[in-house]
Protein backbone atom coordinates (compact mmCIF):
# COMPACT_ATOMS: atom_id res chain seq x y z
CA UNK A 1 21.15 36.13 -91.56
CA UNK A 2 21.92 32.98 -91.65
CA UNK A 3 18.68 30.69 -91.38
CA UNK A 4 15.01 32.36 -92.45
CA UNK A 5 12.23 30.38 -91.37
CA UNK A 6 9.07 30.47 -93.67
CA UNK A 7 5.86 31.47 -92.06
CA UNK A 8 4.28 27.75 -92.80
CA UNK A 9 7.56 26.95 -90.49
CA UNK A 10 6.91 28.99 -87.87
CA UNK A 11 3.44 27.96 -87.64
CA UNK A 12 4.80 24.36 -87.34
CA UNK A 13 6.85 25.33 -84.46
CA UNK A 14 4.13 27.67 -82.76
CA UNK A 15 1.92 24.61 -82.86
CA UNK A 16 4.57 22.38 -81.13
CA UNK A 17 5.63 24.60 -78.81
CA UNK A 18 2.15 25.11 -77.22
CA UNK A 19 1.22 21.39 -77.75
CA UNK A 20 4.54 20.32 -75.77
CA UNK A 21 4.14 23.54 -73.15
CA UNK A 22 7.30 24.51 -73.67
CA UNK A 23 8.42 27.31 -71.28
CA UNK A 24 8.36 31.15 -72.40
CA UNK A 25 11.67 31.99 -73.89
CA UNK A 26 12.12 29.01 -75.57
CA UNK A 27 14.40 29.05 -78.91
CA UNK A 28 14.66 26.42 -82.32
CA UNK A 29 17.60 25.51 -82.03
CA UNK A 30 19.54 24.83 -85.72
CA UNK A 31 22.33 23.32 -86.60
CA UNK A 32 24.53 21.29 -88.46
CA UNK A 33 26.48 17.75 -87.18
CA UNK A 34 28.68 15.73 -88.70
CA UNK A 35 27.04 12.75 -90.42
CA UNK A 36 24.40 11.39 -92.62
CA UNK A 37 24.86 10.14 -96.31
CA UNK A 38 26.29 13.41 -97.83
CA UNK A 39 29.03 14.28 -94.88
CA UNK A 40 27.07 16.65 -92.40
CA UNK A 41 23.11 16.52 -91.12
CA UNK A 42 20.88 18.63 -90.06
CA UNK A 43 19.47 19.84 -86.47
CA UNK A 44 16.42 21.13 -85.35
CA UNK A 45 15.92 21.09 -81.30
CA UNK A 46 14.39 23.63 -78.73
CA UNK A 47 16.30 25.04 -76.52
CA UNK A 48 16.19 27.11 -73.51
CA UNK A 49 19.58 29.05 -73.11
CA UNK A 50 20.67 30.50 -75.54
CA UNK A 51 25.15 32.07 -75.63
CA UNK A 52 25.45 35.80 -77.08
CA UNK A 53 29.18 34.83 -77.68
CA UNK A 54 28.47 31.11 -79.26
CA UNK A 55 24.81 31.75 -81.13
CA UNK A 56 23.27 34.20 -83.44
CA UNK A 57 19.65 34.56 -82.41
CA UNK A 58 17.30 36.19 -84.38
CA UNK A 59 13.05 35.93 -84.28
CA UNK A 60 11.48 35.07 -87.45
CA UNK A 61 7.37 35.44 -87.48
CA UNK A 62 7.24 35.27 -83.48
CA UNK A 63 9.30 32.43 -83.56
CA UNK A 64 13.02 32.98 -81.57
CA UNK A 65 15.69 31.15 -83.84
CA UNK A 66 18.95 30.61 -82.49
CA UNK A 67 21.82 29.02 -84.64
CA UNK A 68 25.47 28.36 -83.62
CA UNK A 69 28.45 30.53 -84.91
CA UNK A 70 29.78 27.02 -86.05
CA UNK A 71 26.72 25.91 -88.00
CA UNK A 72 26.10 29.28 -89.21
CA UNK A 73 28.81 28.79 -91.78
CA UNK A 74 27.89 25.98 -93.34
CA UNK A 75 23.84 27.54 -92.97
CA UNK A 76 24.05 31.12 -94.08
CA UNK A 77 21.53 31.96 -96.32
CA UNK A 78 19.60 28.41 -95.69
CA UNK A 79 15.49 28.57 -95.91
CA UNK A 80 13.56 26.25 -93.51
CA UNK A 81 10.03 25.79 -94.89
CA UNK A 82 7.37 23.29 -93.84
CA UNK A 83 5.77 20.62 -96.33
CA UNK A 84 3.04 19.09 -95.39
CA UNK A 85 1.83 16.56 -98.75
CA UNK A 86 0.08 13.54 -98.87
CA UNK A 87 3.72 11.67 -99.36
CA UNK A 88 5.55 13.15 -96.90
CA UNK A 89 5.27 15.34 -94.28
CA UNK A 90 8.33 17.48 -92.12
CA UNK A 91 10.56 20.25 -92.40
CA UNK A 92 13.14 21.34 -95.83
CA UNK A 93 15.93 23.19 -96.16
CA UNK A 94 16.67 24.97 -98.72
CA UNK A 95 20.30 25.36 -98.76
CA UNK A 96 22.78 27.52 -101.12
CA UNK A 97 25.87 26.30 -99.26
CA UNK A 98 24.97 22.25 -100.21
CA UNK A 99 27.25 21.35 -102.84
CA UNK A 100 25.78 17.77 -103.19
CA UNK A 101 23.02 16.53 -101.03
CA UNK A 102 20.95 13.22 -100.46
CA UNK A 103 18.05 12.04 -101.10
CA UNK A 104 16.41 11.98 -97.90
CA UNK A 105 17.06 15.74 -97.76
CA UNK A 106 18.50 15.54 -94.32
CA UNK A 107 22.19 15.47 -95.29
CA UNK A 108 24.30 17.43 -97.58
CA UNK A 109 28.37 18.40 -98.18
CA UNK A 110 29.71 21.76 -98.73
């Protein structure tokens, strides 16, 4: 599996799903771009098609997760979790692939 999605996570994206009435069937969408400090960045999106030969979807405490064959390499094994502290608030990822990563935590190399 490539991305696991804590159940504070999933919670998060319950919560904006139904506050932004997003249509039934409705993935998170992850992925990795090229950019940021460290070389690559990553994605989080919603997304309503998903592409059995481009994506590996998988649902992950009610919450459909689809993640790109492309992205998947540089993600396998990758934790999302949800912090929510008094100085700062948003998703991490937890990431065994990132060789070197910045300090924003949105970028990394591998």
């Amino acid at each position: 599996m490539a991305v696991t999605l804590t159940e504070k996570a999933a919670g998060e994206i319950q919560r904006v799903l139904t506050e932004k009435n997003m249509p039934a069937g409705t993935v998170l969408r992850v992925g990795v771009a090229g950019g940021g400090c460290s070389g690559f960045q990553y994605s989080l999106g919603f997304d309503e098609a998903t592409d059995a030969q481009k994506d590996h979807v998988t649902e992950q405490h009610g919450v459909p997760v689809a993640v790109d064959k492309k992205s998947a390499l540089y993600l396998d094994g990758t934790c999302i979790d949800f912090y929510d502290g008094l100085d700062k608030r948003g998703f991490t990822f937890e990431n065994p692939n990132a060789v070197k990563s910045c300090g924003c935590g949105s970028s990394f190399s591998a």
